[in-house]
C-alpha atoms as a PDB file:
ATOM      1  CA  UNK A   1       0.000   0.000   0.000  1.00  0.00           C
ATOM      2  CA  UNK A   2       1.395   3.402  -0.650  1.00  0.00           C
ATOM      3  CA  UNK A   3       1.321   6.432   1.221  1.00  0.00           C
ATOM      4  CA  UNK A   4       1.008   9.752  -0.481  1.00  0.00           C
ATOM      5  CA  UNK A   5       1.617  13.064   1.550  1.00  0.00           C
ATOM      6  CA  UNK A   6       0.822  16.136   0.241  1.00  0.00           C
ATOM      7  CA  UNK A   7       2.636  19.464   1.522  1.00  0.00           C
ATOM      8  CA  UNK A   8       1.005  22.445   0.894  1.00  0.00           C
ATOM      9  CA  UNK A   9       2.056  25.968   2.288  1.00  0.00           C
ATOM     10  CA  UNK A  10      -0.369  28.971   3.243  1.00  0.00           C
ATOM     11  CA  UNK A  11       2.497  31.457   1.562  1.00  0.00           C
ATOM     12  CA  UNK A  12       3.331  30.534  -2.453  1.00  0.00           C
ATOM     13  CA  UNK A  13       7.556  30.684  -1.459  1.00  0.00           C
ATOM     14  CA  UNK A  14      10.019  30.908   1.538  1.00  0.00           C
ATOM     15  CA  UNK A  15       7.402  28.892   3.485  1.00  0.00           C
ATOM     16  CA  UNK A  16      10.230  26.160   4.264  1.00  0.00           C
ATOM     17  CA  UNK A  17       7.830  23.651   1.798  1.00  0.00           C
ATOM     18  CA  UNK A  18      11.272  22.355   0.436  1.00  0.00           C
ATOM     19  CA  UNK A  19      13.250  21.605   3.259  1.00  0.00           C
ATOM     20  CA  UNK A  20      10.190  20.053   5.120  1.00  0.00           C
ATOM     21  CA  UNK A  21       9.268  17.740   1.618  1.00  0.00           C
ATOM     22  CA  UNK A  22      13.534  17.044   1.668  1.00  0.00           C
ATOM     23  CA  UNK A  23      13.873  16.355   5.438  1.00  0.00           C
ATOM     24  CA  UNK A  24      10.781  14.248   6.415  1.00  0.00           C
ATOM     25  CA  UNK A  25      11.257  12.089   2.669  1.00  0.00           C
ATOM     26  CA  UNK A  26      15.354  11.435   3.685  1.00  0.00           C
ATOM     27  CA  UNK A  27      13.910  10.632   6.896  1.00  0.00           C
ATOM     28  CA  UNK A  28      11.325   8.304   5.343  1.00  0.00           C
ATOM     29  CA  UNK A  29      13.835   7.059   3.137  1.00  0.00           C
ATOM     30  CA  UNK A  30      16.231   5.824   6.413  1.00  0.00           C
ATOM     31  CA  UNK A  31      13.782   3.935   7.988  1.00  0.00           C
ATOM     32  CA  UNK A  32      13.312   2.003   4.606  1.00  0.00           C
ATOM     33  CA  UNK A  33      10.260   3.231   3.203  1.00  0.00           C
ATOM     34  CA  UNK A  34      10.636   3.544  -0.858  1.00  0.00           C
ATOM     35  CA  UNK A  35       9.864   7.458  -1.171  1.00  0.00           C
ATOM     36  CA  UNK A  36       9.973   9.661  -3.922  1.00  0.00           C
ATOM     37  CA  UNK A  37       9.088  13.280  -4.646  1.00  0.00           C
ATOM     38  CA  UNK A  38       6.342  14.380  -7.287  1.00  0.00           C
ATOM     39  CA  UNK A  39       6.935  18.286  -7.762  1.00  0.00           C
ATOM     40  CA  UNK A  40       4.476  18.969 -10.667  1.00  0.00           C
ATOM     41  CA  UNK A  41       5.040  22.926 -11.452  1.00  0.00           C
ATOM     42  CA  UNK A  42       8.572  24.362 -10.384  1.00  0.00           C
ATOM     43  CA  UNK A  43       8.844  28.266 -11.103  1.00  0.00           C
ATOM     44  CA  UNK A  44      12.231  29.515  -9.833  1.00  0.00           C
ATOM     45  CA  UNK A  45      13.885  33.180 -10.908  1.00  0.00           C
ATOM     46  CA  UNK A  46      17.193  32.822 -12.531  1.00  0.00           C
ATOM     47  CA  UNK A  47      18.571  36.136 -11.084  1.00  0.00           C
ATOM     48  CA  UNK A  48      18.751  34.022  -7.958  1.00  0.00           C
ATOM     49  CA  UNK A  49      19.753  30.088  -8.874  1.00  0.00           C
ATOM     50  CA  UNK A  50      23.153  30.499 -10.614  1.00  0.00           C
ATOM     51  CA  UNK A  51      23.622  26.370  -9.799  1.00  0.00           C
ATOM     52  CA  UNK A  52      20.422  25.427 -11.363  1.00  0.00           C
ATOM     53  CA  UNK A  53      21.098  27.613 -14.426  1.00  0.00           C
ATOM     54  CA  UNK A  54      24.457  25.689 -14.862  1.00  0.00           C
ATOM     55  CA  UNK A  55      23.001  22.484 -14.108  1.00  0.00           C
ATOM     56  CA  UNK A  56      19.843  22.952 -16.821  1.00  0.00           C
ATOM     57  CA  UNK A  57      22.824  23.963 -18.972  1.00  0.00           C
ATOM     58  CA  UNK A  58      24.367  20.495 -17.999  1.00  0.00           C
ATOM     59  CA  UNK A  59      21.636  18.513 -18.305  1.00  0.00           C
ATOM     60  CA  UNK A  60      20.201  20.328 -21.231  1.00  0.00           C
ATOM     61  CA  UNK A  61      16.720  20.315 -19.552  1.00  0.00           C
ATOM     62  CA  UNK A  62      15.441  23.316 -17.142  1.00  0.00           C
ATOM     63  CA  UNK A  63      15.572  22.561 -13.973  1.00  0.00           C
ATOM     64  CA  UNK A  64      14.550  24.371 -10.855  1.00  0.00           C
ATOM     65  CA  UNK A  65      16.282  24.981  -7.466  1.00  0.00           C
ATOM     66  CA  UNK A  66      13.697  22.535  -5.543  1.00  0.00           C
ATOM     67  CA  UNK A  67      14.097  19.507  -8.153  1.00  0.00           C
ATOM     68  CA  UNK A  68      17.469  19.637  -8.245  1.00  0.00           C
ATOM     69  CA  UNK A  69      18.106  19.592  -4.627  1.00  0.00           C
ATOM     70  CA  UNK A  70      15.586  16.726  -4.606  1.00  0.00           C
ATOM     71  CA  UNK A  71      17.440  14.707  -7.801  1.00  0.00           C
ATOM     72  CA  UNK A  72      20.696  15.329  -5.522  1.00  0.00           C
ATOM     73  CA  UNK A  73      19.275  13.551  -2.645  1.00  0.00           C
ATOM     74  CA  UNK A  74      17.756  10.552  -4.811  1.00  0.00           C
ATOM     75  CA  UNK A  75      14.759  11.578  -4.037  1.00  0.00           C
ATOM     76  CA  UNK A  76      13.756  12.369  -7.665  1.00  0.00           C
ATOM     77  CA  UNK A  77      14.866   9.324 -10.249  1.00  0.00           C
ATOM     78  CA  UNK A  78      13.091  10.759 -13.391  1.00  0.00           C
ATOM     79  CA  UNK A  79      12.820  14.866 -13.871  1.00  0.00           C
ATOM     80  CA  UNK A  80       9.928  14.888 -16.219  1.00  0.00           C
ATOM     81  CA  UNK A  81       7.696  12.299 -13.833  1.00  0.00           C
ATOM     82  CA  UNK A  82       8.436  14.088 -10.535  1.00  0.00           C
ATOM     83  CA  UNK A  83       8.473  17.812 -12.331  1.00  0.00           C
ATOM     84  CA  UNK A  84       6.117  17.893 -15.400  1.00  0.00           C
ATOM     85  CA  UNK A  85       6.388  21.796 -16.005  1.00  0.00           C
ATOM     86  CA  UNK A  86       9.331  23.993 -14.575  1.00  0.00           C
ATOM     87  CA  UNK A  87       9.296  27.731 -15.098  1.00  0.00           C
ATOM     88  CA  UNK A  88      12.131  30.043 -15.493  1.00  0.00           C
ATOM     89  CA  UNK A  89      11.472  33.717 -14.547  1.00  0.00           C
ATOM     90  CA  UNK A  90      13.536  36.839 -14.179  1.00  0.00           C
ATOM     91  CA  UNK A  91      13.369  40.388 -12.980  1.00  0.00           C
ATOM     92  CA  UNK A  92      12.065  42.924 -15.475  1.00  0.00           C
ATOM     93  CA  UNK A  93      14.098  45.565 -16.414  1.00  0.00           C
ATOM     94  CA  UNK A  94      12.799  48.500 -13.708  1.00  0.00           C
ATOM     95  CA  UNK A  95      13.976  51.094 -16.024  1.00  0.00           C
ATOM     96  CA  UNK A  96      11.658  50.275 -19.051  1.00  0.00           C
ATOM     97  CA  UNK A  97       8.329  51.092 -16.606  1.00  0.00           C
ATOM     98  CA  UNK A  98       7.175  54.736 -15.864  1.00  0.00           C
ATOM     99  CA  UNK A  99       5.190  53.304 -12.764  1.00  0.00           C
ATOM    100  CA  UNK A 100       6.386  51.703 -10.132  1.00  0.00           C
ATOM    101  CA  UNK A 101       2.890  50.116  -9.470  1.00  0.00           C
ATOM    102  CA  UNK A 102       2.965  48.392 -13.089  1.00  0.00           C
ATOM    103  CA  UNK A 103       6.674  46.984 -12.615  1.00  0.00           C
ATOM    104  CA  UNK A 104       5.501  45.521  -9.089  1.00  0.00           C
ATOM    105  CA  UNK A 105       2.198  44.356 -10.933  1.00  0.00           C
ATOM    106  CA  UNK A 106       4.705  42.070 -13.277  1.00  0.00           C
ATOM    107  CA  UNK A 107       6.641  41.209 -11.055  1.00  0.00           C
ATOM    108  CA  UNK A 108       4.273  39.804  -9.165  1.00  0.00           C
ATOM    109  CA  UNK A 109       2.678  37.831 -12.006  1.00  0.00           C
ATOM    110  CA  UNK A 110       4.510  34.728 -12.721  1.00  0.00           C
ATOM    111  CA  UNK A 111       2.813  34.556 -16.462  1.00  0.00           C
ATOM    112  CA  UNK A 112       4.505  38.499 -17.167  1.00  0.00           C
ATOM    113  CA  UNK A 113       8.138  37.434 -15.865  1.00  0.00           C
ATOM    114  CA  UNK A 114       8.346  33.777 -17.444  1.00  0.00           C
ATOM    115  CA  UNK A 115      11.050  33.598 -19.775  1.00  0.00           C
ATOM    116  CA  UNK A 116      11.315  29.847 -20.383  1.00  0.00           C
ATOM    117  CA  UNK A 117       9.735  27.084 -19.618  1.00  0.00           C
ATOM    118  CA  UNK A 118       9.637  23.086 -19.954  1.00  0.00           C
ATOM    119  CA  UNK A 119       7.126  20.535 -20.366  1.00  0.00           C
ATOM    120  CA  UNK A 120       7.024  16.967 -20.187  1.00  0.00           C
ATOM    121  CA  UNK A 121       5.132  15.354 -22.607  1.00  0.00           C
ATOM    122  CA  UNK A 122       3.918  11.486 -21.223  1.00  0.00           C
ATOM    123  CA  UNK A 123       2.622  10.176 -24.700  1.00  0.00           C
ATOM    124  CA  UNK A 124       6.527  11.245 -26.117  1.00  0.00           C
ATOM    125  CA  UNK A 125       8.321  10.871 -23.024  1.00  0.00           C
ATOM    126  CA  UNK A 126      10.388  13.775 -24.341  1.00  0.00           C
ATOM    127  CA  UNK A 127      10.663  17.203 -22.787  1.00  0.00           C
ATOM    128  CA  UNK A 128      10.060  20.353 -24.727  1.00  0.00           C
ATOM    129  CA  UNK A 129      11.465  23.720 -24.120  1.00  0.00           C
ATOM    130  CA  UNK A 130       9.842  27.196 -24.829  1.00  0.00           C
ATOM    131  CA  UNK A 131      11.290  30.525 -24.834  1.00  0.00           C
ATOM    132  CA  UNK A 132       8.272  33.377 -23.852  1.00  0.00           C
ATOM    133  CA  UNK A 133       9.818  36.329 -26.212  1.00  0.00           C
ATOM    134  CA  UNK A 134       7.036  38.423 -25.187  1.00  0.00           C
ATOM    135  CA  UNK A 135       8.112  38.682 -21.691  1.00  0.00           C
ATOM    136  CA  UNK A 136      11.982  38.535 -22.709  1.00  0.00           C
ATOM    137  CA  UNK A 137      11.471  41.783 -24.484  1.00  0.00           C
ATOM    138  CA  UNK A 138      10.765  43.505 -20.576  1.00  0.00           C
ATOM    139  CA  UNK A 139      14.019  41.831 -19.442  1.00  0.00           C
ATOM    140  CA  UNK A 140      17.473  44.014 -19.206  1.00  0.00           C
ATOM    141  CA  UNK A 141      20.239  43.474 -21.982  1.00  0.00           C
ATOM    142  CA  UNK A 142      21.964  40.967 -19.108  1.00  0.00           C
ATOM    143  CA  UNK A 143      18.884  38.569 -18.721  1.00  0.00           C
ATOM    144  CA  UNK A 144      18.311  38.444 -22.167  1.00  0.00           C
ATOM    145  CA  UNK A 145      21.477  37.520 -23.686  1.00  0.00           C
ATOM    146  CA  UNK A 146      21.629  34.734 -20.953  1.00  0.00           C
ATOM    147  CA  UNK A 147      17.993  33.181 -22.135  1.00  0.00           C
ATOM    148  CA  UNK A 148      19.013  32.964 -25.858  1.00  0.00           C
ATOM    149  CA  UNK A 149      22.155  31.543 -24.772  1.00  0.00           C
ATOM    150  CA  UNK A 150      20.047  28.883 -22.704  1.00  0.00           C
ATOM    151  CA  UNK A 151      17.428  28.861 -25.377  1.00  0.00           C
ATOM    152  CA  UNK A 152      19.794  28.170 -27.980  1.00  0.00           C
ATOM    153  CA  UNK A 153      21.273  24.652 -25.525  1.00  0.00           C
ATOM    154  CA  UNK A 154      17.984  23.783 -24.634  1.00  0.00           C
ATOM    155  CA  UNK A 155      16.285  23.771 -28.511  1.00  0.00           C
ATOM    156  CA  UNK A 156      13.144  25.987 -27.223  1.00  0.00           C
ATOM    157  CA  UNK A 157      10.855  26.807 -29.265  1.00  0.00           C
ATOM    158  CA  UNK A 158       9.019  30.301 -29.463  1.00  0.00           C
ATOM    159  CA  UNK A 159       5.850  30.214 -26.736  1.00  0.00           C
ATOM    160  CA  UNK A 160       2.852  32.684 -28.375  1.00  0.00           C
END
């Protein structure tokens, strides 16, 4: 019989969600249970996870902070079963918005700051990669030269 545990968290980051999910499943794991960890959206800002950008440059396949960690720790055999879409977002650039109220407003919005993505696609068992040109365009010259560069390793296609 299998268990299944679901952790939730009442804020949507920095609620310690990871580290509880990476603690109590190596714990798990010790006393012999067979665990493994199903993350099925990862969104994680690329300003802040230098070691995931190098690894997703590694790998070829984005890959977010959590996932990573969680591959690391054998908790996560397969990246497209345990993470079936991952989400790479980055700071606009501050200086192309008049308002500070509509710069906050995107960067608030996960959908405005996206700037490539991944799916996993079950009937393929093949990953694709997307690059959101859209929101690109917002980004400063330093964010976007880094996206086509990962674009470019990665094969994504243009997201509409």
């Amino acid at each position: 019989m299998a268990t299944v545990v679901l952790v939730a968290g009442l804020v949507p980051y920095d609620s310690s969600k990871t580290w509880f999910t990476l603690g109590s499943a190596l714990a798990a794991k010790e006393e012999g249970l067979e665990v493994g960890v199903f993350k099925p959206v990862a969104a994680y800002n690329l300003w802040y996870s230098p070691r995931a950008l190098r690894r997703s440059l590694e790998l070829k396949l984005l890959i977010g902070n959590d996932v990573l960690l969680y591959r690391e720790k054998g908790l996560v055999e397969d990246i497209g079963v345990s993470n079936l879409v991952a989400i790479a977002t980055a700071p606009p650039d501050p200086s192309s918005y008049a308002r500070a109220e509509d710069y906050m407003r995107d960067f608030e919005d996960v959908g405005r700051i996206a700037v490539l993505s991944r799916v996993f696609e079950f009937e393929e068992r093949a990953h694709a990669h997307y690059v959101h040109a859209e929101n690109l365009a917002r980004m400063g010259e330093r964010i976007r030269r880094l996206v086509e560069r990962m674009s470019s390793a990665l094969g994504a296609e243009p997201r509409i």
